[in-house]
Protein backbone atom coordinates (compact mmCIF):
# COMPACT_ATOMS: atom_id res chain seq x y z
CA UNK A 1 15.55 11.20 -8.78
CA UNK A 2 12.93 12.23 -11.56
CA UNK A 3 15.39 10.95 -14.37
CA UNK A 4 15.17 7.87 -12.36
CA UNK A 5 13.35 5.14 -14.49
CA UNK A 6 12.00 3.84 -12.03
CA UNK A 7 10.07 7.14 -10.97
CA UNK A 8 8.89 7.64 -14.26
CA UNK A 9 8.04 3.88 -15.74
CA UNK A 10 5.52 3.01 -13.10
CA UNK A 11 3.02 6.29 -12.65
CA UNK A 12 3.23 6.37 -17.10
CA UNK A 13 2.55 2.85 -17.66
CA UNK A 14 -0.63 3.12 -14.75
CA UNK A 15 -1.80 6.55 -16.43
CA UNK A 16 -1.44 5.45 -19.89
CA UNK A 17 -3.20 2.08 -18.77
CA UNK A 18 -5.95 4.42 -17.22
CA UNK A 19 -6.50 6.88 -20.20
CA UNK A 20 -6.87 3.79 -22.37
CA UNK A 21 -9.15 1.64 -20.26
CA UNK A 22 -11.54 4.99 -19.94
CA UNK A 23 -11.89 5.95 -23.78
CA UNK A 24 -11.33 2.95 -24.93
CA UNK A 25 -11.96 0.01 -22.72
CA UNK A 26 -14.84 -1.98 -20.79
CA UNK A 27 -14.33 -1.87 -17.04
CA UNK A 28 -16.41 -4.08 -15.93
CA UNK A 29 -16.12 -6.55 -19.09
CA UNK A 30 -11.93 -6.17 -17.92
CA UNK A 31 -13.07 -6.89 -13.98
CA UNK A 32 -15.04 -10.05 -15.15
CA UNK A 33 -12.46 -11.45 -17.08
CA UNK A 34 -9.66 -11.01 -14.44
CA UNK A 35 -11.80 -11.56 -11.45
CA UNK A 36 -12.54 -15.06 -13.13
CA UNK A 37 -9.40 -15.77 -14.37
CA UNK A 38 -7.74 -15.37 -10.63
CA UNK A 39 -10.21 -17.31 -8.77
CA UNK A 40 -8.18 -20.52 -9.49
CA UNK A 41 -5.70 -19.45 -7.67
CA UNK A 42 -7.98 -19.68 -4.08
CA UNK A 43 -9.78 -17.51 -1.42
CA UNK A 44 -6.94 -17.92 0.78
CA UNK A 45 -4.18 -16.94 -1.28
CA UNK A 46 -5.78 -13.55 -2.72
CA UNK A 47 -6.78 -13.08 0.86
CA UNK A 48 -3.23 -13.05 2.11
CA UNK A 49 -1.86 -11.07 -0.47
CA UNK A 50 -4.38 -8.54 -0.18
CA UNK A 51 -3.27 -7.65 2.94
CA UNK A 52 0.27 -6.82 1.71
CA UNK A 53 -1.60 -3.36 0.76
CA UNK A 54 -3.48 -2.76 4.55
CA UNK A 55 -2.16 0.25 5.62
CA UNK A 56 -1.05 -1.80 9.04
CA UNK A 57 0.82 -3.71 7.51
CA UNK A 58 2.84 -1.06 5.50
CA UNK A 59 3.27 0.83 8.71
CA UNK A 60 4.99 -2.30 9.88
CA UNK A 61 6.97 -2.95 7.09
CA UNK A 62 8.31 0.54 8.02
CA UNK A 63 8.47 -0.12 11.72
CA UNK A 64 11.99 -2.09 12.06
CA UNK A 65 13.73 1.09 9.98
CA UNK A 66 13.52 3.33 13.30
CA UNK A 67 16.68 4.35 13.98
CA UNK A 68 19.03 2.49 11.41
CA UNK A 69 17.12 4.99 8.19
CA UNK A 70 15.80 7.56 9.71
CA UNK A 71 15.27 9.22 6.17
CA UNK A 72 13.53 6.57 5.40
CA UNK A 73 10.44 6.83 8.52
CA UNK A 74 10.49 10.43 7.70
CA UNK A 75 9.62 9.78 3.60
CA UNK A 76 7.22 7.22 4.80
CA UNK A 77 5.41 9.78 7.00
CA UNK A 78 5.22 12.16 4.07
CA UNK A 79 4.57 9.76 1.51
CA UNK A 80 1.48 9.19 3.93
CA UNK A 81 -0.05 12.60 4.06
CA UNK A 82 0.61 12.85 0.25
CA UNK A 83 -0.98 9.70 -0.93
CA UNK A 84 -3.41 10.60 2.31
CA UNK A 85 -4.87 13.53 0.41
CA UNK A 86 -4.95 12.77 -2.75
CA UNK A 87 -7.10 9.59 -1.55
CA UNK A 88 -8.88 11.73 0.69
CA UNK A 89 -9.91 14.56 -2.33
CA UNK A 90 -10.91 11.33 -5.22
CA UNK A 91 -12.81 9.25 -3.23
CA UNK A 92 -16.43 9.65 -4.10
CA UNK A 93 -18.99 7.81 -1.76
CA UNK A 94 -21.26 8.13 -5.03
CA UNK A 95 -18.49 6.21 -7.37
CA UNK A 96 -19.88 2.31 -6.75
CA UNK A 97 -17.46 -1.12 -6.69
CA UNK A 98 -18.76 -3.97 -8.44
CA UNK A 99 -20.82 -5.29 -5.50
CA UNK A 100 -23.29 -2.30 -5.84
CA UNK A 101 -23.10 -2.81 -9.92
CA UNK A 102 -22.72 -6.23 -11.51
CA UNK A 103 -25.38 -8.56 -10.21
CA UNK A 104 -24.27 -10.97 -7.40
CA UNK A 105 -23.05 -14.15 -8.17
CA UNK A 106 -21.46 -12.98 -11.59
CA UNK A 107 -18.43 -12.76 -10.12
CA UNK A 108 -16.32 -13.98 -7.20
CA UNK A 109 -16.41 -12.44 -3.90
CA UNK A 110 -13.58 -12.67 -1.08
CA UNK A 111 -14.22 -11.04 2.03
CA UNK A 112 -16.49 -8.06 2.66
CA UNK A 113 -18.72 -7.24 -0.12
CA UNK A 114 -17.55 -3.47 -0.22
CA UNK A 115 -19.85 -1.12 -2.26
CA UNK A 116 -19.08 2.54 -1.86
CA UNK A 117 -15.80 4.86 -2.90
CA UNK A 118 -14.64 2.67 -5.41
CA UNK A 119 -11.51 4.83 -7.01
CA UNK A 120 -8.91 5.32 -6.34
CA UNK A 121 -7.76 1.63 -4.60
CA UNK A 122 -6.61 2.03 -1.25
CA UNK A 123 -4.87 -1.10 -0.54
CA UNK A 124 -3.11 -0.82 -4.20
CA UNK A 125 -2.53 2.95 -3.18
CA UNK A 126 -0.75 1.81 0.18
CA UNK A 127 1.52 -0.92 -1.86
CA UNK A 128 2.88 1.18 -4.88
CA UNK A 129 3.61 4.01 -2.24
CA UNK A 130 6.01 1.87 -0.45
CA UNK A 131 7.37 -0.17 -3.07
CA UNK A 132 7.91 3.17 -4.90
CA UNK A 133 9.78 4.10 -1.68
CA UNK A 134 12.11 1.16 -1.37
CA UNK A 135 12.41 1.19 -5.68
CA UNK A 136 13.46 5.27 -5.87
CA UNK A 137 16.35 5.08 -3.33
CA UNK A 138 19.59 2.93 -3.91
CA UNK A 139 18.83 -0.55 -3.47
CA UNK A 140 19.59 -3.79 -4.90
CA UNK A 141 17.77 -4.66 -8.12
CA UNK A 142 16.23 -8.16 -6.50
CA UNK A 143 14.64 -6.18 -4.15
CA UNK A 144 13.40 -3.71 -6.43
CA UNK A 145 11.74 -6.29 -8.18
CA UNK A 146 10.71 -8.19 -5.38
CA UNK A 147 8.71 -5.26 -3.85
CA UNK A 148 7.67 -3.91 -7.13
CA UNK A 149 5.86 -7.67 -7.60
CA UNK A 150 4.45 -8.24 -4.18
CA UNK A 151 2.72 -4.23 -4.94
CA UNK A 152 1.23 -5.61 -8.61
CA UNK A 153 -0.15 -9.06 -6.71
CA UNK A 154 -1.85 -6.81 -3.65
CA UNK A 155 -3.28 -4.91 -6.72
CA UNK A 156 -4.52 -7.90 -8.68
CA UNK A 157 -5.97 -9.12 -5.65
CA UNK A 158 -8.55 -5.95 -5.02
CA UNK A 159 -9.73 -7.51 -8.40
CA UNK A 160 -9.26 -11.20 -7.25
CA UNK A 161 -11.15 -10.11 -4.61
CA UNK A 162 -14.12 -8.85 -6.18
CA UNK A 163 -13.99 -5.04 -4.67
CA UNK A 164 -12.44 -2.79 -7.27
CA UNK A 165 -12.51 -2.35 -10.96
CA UNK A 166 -9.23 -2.47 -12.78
CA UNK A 167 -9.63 1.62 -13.49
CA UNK A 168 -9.36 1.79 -9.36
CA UNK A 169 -6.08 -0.19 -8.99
CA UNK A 170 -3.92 1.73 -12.05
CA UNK A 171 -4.85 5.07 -10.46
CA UNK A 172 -3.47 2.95 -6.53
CA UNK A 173 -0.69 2.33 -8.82
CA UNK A 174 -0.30 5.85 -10.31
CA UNK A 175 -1.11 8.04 -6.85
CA UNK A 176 1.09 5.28 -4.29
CA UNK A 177 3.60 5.62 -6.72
CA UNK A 178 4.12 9.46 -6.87
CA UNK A 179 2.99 9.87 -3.19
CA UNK A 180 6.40 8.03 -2.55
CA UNK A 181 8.14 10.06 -4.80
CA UNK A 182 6.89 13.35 -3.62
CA UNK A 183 7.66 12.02 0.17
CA UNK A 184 11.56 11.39 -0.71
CA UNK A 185 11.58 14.63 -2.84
CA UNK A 186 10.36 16.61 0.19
CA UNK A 187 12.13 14.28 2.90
CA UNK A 188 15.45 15.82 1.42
CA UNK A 189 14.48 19.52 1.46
CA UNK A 190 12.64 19.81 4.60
CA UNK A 191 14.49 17.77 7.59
CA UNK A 192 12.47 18.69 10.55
CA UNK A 193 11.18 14.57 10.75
CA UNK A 194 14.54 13.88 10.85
CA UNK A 195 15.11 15.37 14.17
CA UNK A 196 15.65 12.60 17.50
CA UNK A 197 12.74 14.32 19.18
CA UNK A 198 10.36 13.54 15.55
CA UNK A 199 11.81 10.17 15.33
CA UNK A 200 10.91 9.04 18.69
CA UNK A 201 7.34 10.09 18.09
CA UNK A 202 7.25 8.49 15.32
CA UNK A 203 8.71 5.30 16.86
CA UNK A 204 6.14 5.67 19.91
CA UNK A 205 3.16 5.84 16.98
CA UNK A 206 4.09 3.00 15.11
CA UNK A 207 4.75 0.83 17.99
CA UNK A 208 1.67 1.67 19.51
CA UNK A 209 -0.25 0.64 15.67
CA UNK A 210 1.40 -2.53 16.16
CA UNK A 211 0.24 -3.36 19.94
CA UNK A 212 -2.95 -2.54 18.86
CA UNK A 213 -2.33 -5.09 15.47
CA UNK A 214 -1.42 -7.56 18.00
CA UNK A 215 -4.58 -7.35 20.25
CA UNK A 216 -7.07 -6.15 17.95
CA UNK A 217 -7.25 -4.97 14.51
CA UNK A 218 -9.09 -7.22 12.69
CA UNK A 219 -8.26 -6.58 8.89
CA UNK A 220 -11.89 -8.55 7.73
CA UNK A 221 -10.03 -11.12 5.69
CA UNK A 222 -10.68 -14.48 7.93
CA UNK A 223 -8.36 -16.97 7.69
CA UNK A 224 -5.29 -13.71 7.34
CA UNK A 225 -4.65 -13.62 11.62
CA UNK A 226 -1.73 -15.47 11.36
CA UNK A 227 -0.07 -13.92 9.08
CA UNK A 228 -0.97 -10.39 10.14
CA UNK A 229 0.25 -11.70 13.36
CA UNK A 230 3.77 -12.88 11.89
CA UNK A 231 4.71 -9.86 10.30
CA UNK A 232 3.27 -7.80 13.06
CA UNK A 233 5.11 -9.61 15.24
CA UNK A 234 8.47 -9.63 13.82
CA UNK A 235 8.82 -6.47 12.69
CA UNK A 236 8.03 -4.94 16.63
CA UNK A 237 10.54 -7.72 17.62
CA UNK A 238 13.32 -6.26 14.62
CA UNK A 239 12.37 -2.39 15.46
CA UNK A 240 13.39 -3.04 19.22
CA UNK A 241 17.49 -2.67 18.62
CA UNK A 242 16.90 0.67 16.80
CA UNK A 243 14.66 2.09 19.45
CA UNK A 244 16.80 1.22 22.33
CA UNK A 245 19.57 3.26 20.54
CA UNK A 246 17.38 6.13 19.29
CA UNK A 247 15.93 6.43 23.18
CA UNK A 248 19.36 6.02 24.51
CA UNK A 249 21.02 9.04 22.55
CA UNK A 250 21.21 12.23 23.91
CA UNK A 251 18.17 14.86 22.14
C-alpha cells in the first residue's frame, strides 16, 4: 500500500501546498480570491456539496457496506479515531476563520458564520478520509476519480462557503487522507472489528446515526434537507440486505 501512488500523491501535494502557502503565500489574499471566484457558482450548490464532507453523511456512505466488506466498516471505524485525534489534538479554539478576521461583507458567506477552530477543516478532513479509503484499496479507476473529485469540491466549498482559509482545507486534505491510510494499514494487522459480534455493533451504531439523520439532525445548511434526506435514506434502505444476513449468521 505505501508504494501505492495514490497513498503518497495526495498527503505530498496537500503538505507541499501547505509549506508553500505558510512561507510563502497570503492566506487570506488566497481565501478572497477563491471565495469570490466560486460565488458564481450559487449558495445552493456550495451548500450541497458541502455536505458531502458532514461526518453523517460519510457514516452513511459507509452504512450499505455492512456485511458485503466488512474490512471495509472496520477501516472506516479506524480511519475515524485516527483522523478523530489528530483533529481533536490541532484544533485551537484561539486559531480564528475568516468571519472573526476579514471584515464582514468582504467576502461571501453561506450558512453559519463560524468563527472559532479554524485548522485543520473538518468537513475536508471527513471527505479525503473516505475518498482515501475507497482510492487505496482495488477499485476501478472512474471511481477513484469520481470520489477523489467529489472530496476536492466539499473542500473548495469550506472556502466557497466563507468558513475556512485555504491553509485549513490542504491540512483536511493531508490528515483525511493518511487517517484512511493508517485505518486500512491497521484494519489488516489487527482483526478484532472484523469479528460478527463487532460488526453488528457497528451496524446497530450506524443505523441508529441514520434514524436520528432522518428525524433530526439538522446539518445548518437550509435548503440541504432533501438531499441529506436522499442519501440518508437510501443508503439505510441498501444496508438492509447485508444486515439481515450479518444478524442471521450464527456468532
Amino acid at each position: 500500500m505505501f508504494r501505492n501512488v495514490w497513498f503518497w500523491g495526495v498527503p505530498l501535494l496537500a503538505l507541499g501546498g501547505m509549506i508553500a502557502l505558510y512561507f510563502f503565500g497570503d492566506n487570506a489574499a488566497l481565501f478572497l480570491l477563491m471565495n469570490r471566484a466560486m460565488a458564481p457558482a450559487g449558495d445552493l450548490f456550495w451548500s450541497h456539496v458541502t455536505i458531502l464532507g458532514d461526518s453523517v453523511i460519510a457514516i452513511m456512505i459507509i452504512l450499505p457496506f455492512m456485511h458485503r466488506r466488512p474490512e471495509l466498516v472496520w477501516q472506516f471505524v479506524l480511519a475515524v479515531l485516527f483522523a478523530g485525534l489528530w483533529v481533536y489534538l490541532l484544533k485551537d479554539p484561539d486559531v480564528l476563520r475568516p468571519p472573526a478576521v476579514l471584515e464582514t461583507g468582504s467576502f461571501h458567506i453561506i450558512g453559519p458564520a463560524l468563527r472559532h477552530v479554524s485548522f485543520p477543516s473538518g468537513h475536508t478532513t471527513t471527505a479525503f478520509l473516505l475518498a482515501g479509503l475507497f482510492c487505496m484499496r482495488q477499485t476501478s479507476s472512474w471511481i477513484k476519480t469520481l470520489v477523489l473529485l467529489l472530496a476536492v469540491l466539499a473542500g473548495l466549498s469550506r472556502i466557497a462557503c466563507g468558513v475556512h482559509w485555504p491553509l485549513d482545507v490542504l491540512g483536511g486534505a493531508f490528515f483525511g487522507w493518511l487517517a484512511a491510510g493508517a485505518g486500512i494499514w491497521l484494519g489488516k494487522r489487527w482483526s478484532v472489528g472484523l469479528n460478527i459480534w463487532a460488526q453488528r455493533v457497528f451496524a446497530v451504531l450506524f443505523t441508529l446515526v441514520a434514524i436520528w439523520s432522518l428525524l433530526y439532525y439538522d446539518n445548518a445548511y437550509p435548503g440541504t434537507g432533501l438531499l441529506q434526506f436522499a442519501i440518508t435514506a437510501s443508503c439505510l434502505a441498501l444496508s438492509v440486505p447485508g444486515q439481515l444476513k450479518l444478524f442471521k449468521r450464527r456468532g
